[in-house]
N, C-alpha and C. Protein backbone atom coordinates (compact mmCIF):
# COMPACT_ATOMS: atom_id res chain seq x y z
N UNK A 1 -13.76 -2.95 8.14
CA UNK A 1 -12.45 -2.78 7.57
C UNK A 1 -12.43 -3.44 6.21
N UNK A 2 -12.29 -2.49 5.39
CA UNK A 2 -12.19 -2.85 3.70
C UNK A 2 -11.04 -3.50 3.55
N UNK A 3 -10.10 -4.70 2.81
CA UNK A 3 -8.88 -4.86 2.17
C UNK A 3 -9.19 -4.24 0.93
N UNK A 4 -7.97 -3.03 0.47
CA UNK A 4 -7.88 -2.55 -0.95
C UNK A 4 -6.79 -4.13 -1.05
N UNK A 5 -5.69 -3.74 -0.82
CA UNK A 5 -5.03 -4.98 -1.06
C UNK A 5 -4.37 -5.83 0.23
N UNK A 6 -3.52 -6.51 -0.48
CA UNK A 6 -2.71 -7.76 0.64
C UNK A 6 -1.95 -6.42 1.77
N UNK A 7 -1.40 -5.40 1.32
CA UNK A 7 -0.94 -4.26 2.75
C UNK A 7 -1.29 -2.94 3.08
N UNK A 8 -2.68 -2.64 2.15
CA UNK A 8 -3.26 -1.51 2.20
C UNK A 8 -4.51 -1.85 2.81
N UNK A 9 -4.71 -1.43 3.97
CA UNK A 9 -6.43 -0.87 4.17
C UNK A 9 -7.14 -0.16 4.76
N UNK A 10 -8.39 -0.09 3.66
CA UNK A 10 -9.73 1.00 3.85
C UNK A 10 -9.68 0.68 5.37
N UNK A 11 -9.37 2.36 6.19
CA UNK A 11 -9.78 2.51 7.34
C UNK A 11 -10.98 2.71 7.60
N UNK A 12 -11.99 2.21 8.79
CA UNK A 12 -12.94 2.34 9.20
C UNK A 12 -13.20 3.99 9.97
N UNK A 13 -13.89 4.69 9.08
CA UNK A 13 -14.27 5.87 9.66
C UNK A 13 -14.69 6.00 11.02
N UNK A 14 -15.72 5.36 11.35
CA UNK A 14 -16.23 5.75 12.36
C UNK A 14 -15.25 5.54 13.58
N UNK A 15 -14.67 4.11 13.44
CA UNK A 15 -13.90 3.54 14.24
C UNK A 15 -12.52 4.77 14.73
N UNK A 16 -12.11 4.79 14.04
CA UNK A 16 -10.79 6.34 13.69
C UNK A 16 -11.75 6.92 14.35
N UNK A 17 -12.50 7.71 14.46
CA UNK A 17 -13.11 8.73 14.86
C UNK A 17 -13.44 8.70 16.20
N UNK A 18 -14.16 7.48 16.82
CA UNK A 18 -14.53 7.26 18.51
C UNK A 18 -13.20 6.78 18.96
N UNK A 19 -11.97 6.04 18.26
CA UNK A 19 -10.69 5.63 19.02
C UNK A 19 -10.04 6.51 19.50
N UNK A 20 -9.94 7.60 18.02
CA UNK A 20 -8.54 8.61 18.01
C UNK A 20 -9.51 9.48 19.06
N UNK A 21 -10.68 9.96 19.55
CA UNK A 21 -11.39 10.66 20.50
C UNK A 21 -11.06 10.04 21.71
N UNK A 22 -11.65 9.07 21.97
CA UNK A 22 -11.49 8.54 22.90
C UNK A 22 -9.65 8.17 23.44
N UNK A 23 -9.24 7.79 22.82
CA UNK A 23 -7.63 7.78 22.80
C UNK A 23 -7.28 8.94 23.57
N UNK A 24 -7.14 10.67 22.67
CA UNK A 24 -7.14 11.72 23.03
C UNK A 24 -7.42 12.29 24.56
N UNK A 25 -8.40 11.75 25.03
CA UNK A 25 -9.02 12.07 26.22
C UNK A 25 -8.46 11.15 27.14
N UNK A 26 -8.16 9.90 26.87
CA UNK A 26 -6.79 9.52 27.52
C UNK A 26 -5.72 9.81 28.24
N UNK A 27 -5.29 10.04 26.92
CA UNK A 27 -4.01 10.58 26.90
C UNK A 27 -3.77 12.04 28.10
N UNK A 28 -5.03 13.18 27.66
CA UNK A 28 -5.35 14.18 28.46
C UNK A 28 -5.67 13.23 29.89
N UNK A 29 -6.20 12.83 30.30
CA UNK A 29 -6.36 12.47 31.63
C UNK A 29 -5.46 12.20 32.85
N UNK A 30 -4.33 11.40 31.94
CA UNK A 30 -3.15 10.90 32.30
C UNK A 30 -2.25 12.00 32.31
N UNK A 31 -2.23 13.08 31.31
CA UNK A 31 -1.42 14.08 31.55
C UNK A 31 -1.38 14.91 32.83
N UNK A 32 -3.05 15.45 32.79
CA UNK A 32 -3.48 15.87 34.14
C UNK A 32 -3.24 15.29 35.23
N UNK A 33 -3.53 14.32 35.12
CA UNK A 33 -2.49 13.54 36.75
C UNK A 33 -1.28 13.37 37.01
N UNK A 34 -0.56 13.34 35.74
CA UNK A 34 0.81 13.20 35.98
C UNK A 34 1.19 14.79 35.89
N UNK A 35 0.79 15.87 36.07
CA UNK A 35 1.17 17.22 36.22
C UNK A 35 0.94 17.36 37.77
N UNK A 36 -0.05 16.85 38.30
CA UNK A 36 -0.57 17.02 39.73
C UNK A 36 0.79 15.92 40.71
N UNK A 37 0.78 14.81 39.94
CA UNK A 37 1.57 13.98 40.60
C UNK A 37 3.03 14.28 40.63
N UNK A 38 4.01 14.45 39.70
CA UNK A 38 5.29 14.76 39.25
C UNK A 38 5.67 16.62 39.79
N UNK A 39 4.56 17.26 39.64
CA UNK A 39 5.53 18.84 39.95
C UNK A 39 5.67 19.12 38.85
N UNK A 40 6.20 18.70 38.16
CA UNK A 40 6.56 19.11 36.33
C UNK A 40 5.74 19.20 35.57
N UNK A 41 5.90 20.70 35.09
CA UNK A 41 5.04 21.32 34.18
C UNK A 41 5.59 21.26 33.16
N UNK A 42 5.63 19.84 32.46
CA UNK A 42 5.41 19.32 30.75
C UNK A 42 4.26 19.83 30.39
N UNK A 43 3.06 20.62 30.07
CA UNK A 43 1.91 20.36 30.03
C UNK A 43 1.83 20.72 28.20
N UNK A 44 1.89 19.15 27.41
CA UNK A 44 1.38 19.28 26.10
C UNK A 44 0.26 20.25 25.70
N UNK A 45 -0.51 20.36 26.21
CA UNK A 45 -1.69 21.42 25.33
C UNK A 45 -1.16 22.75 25.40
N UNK A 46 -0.10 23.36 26.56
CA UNK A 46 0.68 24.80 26.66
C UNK A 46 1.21 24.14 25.02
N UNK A 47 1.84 23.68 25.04
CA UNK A 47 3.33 23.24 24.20
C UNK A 47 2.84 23.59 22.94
N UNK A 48 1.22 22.85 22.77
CA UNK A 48 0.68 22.73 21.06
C UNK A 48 0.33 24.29 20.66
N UNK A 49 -0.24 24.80 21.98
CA UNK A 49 -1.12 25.99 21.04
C UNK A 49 -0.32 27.14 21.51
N UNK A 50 0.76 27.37 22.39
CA UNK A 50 1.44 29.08 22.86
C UNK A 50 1.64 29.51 21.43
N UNK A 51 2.72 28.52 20.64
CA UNK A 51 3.41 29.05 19.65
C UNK A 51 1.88 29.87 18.26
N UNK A 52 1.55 29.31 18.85
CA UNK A 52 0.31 30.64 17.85
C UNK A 52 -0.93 31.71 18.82
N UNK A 53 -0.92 31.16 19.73
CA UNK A 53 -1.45 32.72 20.51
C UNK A 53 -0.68 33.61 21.05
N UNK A 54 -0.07 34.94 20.98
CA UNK A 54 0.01 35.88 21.75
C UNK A 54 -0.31 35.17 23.48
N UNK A 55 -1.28 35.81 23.95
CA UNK A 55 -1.91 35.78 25.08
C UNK A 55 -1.31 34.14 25.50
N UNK A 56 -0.90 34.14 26.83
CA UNK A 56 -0.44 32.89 27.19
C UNK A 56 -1.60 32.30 27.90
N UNK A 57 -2.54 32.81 28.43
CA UNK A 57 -3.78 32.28 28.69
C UNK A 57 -4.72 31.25 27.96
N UNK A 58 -4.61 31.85 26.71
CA UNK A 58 -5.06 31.17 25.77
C UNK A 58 -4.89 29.46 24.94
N UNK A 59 -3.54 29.91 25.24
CA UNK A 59 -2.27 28.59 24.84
C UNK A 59 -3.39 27.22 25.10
N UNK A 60 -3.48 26.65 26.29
CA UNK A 60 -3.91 25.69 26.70
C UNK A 60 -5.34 25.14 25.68
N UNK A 61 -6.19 26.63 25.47
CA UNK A 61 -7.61 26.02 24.80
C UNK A 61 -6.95 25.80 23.61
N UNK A 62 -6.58 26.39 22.59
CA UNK A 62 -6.03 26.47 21.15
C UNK A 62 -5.28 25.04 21.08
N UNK A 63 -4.29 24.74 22.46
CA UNK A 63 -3.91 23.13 22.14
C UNK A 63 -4.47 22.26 22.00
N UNK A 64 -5.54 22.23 22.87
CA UNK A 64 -6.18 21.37 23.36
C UNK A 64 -7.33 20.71 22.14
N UNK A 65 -7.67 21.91 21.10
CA UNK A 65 -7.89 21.88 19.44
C UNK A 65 -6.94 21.44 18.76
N UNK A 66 -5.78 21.55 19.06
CA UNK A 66 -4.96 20.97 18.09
C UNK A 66 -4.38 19.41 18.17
N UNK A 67 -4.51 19.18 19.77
CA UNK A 67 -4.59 18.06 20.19
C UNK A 67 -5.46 16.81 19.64
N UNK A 68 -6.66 17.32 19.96
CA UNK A 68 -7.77 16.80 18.86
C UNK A 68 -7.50 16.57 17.75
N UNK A 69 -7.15 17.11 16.94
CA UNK A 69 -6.89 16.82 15.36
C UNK A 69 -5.87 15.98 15.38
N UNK A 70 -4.66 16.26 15.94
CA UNK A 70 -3.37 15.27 16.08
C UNK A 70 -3.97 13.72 16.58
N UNK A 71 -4.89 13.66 17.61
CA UNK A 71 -5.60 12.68 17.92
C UNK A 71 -6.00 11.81 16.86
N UNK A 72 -6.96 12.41 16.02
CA UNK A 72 -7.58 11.57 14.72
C UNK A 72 -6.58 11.67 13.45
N UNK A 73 -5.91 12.06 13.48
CA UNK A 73 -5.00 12.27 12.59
C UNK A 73 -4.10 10.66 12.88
N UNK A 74 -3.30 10.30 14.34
CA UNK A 74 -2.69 9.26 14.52
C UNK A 74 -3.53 8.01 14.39
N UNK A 75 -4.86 8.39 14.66
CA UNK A 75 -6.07 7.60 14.77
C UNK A 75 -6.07 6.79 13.23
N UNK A 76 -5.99 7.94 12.48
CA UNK A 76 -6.28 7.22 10.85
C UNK A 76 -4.58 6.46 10.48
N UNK A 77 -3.56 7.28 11.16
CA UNK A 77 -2.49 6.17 10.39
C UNK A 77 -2.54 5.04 11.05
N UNK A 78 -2.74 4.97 12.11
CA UNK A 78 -3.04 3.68 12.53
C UNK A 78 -3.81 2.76 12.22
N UNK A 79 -5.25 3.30 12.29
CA UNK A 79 -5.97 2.52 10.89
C UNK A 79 -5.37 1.51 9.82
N UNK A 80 -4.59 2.17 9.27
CA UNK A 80 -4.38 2.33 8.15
C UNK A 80 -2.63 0.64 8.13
N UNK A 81 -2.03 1.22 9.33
CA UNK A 81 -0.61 0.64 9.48
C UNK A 81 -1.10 -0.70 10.33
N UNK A 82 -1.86 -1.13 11.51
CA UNK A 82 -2.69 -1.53 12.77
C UNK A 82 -2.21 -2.85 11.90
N UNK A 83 -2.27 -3.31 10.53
CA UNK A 83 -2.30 -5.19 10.57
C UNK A 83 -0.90 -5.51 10.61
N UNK A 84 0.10 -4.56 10.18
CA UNK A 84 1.35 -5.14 10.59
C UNK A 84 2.11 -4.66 11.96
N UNK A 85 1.32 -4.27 12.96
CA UNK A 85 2.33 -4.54 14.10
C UNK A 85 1.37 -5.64 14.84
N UNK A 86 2.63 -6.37 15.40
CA UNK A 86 2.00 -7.71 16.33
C UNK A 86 1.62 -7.82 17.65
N UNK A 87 0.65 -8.39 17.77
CA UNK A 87 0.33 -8.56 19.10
C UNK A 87 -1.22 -7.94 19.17
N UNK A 88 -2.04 -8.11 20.29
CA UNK A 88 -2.99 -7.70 20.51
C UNK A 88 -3.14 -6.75 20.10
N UNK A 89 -4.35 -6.56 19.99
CA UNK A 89 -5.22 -4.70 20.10
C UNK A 89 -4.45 -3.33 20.90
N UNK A 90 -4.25 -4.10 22.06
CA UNK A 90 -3.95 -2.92 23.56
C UNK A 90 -2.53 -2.76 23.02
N UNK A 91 -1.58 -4.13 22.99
CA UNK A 91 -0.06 -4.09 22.48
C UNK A 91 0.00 -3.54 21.53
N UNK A 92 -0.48 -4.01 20.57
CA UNK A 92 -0.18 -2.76 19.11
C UNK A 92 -0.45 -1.39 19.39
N UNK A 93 -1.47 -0.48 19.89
CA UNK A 93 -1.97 1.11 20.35
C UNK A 93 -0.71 1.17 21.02
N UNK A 94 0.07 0.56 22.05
CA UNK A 94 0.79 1.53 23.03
C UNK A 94 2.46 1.40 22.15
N UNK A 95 2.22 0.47 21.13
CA UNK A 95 3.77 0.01 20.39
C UNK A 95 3.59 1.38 19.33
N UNK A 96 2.52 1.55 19.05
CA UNK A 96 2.39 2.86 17.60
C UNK A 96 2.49 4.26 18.17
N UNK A 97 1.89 4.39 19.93
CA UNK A 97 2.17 5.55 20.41
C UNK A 97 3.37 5.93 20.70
N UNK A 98 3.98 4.81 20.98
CA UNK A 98 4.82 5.30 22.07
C UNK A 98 6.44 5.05 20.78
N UNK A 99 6.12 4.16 19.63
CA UNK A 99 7.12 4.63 18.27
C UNK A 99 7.06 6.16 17.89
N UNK A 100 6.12 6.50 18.06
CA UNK A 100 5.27 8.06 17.53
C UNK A 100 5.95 8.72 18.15
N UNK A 101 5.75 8.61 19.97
CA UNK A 101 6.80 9.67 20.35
C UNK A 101 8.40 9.85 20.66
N UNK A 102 8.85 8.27 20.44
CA UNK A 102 10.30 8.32 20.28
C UNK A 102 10.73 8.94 18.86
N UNK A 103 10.05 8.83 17.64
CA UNK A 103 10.53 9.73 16.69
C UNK A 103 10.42 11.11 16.80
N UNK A 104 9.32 11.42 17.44
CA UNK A 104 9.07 13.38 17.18
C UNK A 104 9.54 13.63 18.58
N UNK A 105 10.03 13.22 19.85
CA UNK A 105 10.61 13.68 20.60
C UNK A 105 11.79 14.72 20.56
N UNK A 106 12.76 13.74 19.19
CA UNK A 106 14.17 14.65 19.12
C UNK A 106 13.77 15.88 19.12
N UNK A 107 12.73 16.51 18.77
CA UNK A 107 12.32 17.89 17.88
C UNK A 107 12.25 18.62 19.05
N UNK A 108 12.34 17.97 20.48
CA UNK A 108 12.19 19.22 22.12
C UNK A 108 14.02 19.80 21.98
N UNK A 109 14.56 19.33 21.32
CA UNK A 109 16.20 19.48 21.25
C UNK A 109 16.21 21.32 20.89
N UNK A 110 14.79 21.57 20.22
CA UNK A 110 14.66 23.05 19.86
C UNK A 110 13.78 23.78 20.18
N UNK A 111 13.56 23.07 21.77
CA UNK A 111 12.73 24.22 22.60
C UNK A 111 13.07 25.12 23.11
N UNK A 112 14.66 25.83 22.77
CA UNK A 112 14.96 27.34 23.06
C UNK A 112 14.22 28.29 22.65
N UNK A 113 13.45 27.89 21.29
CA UNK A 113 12.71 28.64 20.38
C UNK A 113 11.34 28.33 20.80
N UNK A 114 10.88 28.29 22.21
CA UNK A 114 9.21 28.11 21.90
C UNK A 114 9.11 28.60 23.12
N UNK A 115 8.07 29.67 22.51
CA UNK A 115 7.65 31.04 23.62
C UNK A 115 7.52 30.24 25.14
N UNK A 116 6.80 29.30 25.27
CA UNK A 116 6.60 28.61 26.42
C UNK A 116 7.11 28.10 26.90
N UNK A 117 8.16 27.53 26.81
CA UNK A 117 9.85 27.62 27.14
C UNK A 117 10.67 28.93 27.92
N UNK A 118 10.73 29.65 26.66
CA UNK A 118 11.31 30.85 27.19
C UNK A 118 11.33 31.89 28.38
N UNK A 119 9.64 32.19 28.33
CA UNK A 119 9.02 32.19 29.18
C UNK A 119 9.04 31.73 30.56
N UNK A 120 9.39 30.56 30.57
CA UNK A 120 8.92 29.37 32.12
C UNK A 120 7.39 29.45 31.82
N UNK A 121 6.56 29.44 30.99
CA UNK A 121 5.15 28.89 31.24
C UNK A 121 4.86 27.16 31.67
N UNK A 122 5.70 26.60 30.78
CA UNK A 122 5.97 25.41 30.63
C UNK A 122 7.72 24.76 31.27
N UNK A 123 7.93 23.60 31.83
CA UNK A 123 9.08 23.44 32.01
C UNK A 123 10.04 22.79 30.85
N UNK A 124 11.27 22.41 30.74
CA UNK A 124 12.02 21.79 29.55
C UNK A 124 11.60 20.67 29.47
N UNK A 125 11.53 20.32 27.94
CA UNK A 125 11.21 19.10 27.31
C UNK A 125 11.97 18.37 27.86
N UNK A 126 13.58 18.73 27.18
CA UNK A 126 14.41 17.91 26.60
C UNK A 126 15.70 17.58 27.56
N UNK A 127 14.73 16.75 28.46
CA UNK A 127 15.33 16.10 29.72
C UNK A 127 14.81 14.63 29.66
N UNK A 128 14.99 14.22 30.60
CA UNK A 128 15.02 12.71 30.84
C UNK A 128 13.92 12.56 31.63
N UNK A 129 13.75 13.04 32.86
CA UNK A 129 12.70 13.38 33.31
C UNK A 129 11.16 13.69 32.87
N UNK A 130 11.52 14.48 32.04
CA UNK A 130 10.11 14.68 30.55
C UNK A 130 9.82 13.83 29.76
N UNK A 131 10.91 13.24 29.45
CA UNK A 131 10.72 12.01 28.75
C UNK A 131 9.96 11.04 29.17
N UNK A 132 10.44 10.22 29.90
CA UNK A 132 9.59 9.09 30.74
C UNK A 132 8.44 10.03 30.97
N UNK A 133 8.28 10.97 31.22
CA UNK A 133 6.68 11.41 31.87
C UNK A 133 5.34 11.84 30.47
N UNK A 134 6.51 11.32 29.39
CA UNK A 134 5.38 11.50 28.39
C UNK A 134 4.85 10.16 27.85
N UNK A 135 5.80 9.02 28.47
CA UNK A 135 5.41 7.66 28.33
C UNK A 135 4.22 7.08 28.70
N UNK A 136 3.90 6.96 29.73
CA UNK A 136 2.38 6.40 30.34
C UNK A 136 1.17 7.85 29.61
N UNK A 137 1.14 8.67 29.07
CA UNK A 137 0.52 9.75 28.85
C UNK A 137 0.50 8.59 27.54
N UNK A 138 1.49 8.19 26.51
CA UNK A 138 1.12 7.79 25.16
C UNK A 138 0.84 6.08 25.20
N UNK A 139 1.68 5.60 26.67
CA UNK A 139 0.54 4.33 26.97
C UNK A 139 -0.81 4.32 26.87
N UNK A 140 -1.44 5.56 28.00
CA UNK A 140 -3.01 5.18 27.92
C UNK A 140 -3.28 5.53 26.24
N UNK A 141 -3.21 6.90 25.65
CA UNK A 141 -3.70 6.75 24.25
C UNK A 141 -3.76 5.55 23.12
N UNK A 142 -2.19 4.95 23.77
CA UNK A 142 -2.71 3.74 22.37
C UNK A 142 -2.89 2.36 23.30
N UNK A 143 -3.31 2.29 24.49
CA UNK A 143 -4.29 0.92 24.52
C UNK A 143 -5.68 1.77 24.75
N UNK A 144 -5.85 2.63 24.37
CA UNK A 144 -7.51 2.91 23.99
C UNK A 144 -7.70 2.88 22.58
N UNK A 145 -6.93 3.46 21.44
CA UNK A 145 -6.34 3.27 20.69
C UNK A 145 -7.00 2.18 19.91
N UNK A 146 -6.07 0.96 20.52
CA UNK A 146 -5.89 0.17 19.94
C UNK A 146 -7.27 -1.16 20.13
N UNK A 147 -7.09 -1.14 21.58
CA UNK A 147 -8.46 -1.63 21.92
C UNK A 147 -9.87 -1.26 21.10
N UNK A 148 -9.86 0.14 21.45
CA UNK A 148 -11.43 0.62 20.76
C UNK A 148 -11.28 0.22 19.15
N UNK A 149 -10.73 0.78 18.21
CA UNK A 149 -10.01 0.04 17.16
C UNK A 149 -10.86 -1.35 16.37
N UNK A 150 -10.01 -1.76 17.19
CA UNK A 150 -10.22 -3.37 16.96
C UNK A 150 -11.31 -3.70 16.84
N UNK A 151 -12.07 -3.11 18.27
CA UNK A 151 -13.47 -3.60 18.57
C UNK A 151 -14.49 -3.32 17.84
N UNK A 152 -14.52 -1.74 17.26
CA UNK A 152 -15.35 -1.02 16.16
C UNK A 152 -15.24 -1.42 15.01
N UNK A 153 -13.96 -1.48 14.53
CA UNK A 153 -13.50 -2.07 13.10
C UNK A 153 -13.38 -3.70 12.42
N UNK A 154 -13.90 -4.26 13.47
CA UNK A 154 -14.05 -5.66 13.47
C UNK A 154 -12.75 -6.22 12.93
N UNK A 155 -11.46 -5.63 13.09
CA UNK A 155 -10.60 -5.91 13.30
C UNK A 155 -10.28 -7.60 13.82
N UNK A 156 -10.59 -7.62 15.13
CA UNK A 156 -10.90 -8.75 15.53
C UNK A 156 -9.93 -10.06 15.40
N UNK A 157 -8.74 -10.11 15.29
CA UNK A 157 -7.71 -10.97 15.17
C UNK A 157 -6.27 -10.92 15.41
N UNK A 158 -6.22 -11.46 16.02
CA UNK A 158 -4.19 -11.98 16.42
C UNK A 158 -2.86 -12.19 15.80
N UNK A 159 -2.13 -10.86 15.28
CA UNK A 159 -1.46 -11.67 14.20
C UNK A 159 0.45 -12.31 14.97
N UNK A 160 -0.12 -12.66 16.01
CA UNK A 160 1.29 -12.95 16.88
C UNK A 160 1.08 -14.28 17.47
């Protein structure tokens, strides 16, 4: 981990790269169980990729690519944001995920408009029920997150 300055810094590539992966696959793991466990078909990877395939079959692989990228994508702002939130490694990943999805949540308020919705492929977001069930899904991502992180990027310190 480079300091450009006193609140900017050079993210560690590699690190971003095996976290936000590893994070990702997380996150997926936990989803999958909590679809098996709950009955409720929230299933994020329908959600990411219907709205650009036709074929609803498809939906799931195309997310599941886009998932990925969204993965390393949160991977690098975190990088990037990781020295000012407090607390451990694990505490900071699940405080940045789970900020992440209380802001872009409001946006299920306009799942009238998403084929997989409409449909019933997928069940409604924008319940309460969905909500909490996307929580432990963005727990595991950011204490892998945050953990792996730390550990790669020699991060390595407490600011709490």
């Amino acid at each position: 981990m480079k300091i450009v300055s006193k609140n900017v810094r050079k993210p560690d590539v590699k690190a971003v790269a095996v976290s936000g992966l590893a994070a990702g696959a997380a996150f997926v793991a936990v989803l999958e169980a909590d679809l098996r466990l709950t009955g409720r078909n929230v299933d994020d990877l329908i959600v990411l990729g219907r709205s650009l395939v036709k074929d609803p079959k498809n939906a799931r692989t195309v997310g599941a690519v886009i998932h990925v990228v969204n993965s390393l994508v949160l991977a690098s702002l975190y990088a990037v944001i990781e020295h000012r939130i407090p607390g451990p490694p694990w505490l900071k990943g699940i405080v940045f995920a789970n900020v992440e999805n209380v802001i872009l949540y409001p946006v299920t308020v306009l799942e009238d408009r998403h084929p997989a919705i409409r449909d019933g492929q997928v069940d409604r977001y924008f319940t309460w029920p969905a909500f909490w069930q996307s929580v432990p899904r963005h727990v595991a991502y950011g204490v892998v997150l945050g953990t792996l992180y730390d550990r790669m990027a020699g991060v390595g310190r407490c600011d709490w």
